[in-house]
C-alpha atoms as a PDB file:
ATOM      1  CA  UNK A   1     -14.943  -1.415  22.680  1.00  0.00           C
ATOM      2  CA  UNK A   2     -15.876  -2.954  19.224  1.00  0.00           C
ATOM      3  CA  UNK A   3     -17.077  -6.413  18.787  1.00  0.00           C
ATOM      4  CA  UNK A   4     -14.191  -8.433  17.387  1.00  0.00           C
ATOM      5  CA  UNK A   5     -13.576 -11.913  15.877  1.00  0.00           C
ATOM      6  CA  UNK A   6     -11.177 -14.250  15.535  1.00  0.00           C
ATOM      7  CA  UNK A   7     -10.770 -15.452  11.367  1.00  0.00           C
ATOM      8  CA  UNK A   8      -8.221 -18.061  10.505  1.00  0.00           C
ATOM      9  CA  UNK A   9      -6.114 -16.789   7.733  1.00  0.00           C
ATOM     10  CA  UNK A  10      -4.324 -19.359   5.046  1.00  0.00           C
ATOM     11  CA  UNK A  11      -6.254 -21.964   5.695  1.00  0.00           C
ATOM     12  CA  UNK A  12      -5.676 -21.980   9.759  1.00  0.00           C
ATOM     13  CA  UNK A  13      -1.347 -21.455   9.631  1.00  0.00           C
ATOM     14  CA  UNK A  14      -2.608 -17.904  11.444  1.00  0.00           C
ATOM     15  CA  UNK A  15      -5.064 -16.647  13.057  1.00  0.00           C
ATOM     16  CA  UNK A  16      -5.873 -12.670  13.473  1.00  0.00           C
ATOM     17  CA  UNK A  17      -8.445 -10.578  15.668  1.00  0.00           C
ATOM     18  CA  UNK A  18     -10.651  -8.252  13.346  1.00  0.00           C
ATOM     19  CA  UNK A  19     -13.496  -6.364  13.935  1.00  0.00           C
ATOM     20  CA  UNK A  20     -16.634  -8.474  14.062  1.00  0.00           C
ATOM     21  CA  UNK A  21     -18.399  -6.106  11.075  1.00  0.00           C
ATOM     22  CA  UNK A  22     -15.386  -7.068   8.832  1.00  0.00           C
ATOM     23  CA  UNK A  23     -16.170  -9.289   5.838  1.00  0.00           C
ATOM     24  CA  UNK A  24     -13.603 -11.939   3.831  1.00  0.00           C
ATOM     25  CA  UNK A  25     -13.085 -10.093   0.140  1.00  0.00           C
ATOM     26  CA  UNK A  26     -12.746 -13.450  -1.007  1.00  0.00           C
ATOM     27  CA  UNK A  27     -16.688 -13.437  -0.912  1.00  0.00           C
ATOM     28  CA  UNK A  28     -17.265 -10.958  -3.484  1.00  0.00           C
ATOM     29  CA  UNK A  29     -14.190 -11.173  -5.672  1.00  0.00           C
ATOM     30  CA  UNK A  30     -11.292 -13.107  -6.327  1.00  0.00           C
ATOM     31  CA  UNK A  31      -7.959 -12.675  -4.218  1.00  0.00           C
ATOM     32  CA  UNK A  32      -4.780 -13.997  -5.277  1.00  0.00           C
ATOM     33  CA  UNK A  33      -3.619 -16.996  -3.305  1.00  0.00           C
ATOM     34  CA  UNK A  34      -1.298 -15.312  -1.145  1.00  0.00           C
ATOM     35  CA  UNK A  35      -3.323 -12.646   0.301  1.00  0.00           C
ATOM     36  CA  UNK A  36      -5.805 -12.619   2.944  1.00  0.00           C
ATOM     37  CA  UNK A  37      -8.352  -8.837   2.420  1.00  0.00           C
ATOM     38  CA  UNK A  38     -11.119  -8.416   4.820  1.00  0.00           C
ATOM     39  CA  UNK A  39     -12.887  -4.861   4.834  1.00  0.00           C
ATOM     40  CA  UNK A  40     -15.108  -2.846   7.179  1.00  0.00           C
ATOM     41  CA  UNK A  41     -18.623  -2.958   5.485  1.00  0.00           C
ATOM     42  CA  UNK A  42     -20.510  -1.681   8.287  1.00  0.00           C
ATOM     43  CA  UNK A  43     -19.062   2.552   7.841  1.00  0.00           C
ATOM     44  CA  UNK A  44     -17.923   3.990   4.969  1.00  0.00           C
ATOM     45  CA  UNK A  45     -14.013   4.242   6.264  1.00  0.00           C
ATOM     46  CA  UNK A  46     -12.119   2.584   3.379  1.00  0.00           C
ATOM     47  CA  UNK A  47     -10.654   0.302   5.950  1.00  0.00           C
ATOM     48  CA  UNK A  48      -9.341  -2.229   4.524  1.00  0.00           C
ATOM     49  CA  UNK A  49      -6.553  -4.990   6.393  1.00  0.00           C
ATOM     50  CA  UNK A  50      -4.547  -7.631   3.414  1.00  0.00           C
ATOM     51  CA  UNK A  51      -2.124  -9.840   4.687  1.00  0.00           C
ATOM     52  CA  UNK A  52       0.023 -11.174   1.818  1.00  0.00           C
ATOM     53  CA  UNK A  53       2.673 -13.808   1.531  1.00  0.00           C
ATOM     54  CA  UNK A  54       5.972 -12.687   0.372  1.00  0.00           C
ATOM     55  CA  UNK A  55       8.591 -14.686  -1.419  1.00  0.00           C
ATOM     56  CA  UNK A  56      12.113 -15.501   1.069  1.00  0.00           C
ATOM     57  CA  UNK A  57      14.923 -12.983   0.045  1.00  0.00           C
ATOM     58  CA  UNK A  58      18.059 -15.297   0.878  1.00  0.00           C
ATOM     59  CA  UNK A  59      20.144 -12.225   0.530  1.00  0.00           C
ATOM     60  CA  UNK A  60      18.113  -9.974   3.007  1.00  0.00           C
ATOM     61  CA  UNK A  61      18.537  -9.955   6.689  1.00  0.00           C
ATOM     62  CA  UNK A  62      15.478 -10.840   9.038  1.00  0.00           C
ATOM     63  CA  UNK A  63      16.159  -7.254  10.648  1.00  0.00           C
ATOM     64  CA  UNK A  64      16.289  -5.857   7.210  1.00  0.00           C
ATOM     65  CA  UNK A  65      13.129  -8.027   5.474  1.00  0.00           C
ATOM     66  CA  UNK A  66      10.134  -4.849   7.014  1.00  0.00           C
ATOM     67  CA  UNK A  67      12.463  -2.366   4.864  1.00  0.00           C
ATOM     68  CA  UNK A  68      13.127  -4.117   2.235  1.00  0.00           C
ATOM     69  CA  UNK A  69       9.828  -5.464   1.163  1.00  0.00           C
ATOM     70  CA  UNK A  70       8.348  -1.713   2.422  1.00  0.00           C
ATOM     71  CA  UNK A  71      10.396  -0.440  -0.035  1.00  0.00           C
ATOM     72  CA  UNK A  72       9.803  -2.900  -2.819  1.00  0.00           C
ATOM     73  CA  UNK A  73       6.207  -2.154  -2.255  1.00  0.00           C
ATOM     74  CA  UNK A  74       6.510   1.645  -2.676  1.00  0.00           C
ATOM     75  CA  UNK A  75       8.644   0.850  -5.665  1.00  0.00           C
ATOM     76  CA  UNK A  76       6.267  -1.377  -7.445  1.00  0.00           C
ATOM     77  CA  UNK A  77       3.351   1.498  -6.751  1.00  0.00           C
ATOM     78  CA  UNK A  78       5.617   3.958  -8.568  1.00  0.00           C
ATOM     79  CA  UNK A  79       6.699   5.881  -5.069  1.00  0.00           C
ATOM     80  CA  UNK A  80      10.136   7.309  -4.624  1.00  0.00           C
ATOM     81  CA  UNK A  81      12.265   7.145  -1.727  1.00  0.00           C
ATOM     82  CA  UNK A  82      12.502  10.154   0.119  1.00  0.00           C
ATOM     83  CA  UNK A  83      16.428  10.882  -0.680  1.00  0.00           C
ATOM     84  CA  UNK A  84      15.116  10.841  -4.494  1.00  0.00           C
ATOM     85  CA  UNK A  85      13.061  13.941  -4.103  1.00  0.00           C
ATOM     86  CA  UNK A  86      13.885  17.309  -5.571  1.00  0.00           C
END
């Protein structure tokens, strides 16, 4: 099994287990308050793990708040939803 470590995301309110090779993105270029981006630099996968802090939809369940921001995501990337295909 990999080495891993432990990094304390937004300033300690969570932590997360990562692989030991990772590095913080915030090192090498700026990331927006809100997100957390740590990359493998030890293999060329393209792995790459952000955490990001979403605004509270008052109007969206907690059992509905994965889909909903999921699909708000896919949305703002210019992806349509599945039913919208031809």
């Amino acid at each position: 099994m990999a080495e891993t470590k432990q990094v304390e995301l937004f300033g300690g309110a969570m932590v997360c287990t990562i692989p030991a090779h990772w590095r913080d993105v915030a090192q090498i270029r700026q990331v927006p308050d809100n997100q957390e981006v740590y990359q493998d630099c030890a293999e060329e996968t393209g792995a790459i793990l952000v955490v990001e802090i979403l605004e509270h939809q008052s109007d969206v369940s907690n059992d509905d708040a994965s889909q909903f921001f999921f699909e708000d995501l896919a949305d703002s990337n210019g992806c349509s939803k599945p039913e919208d295909r031809v």
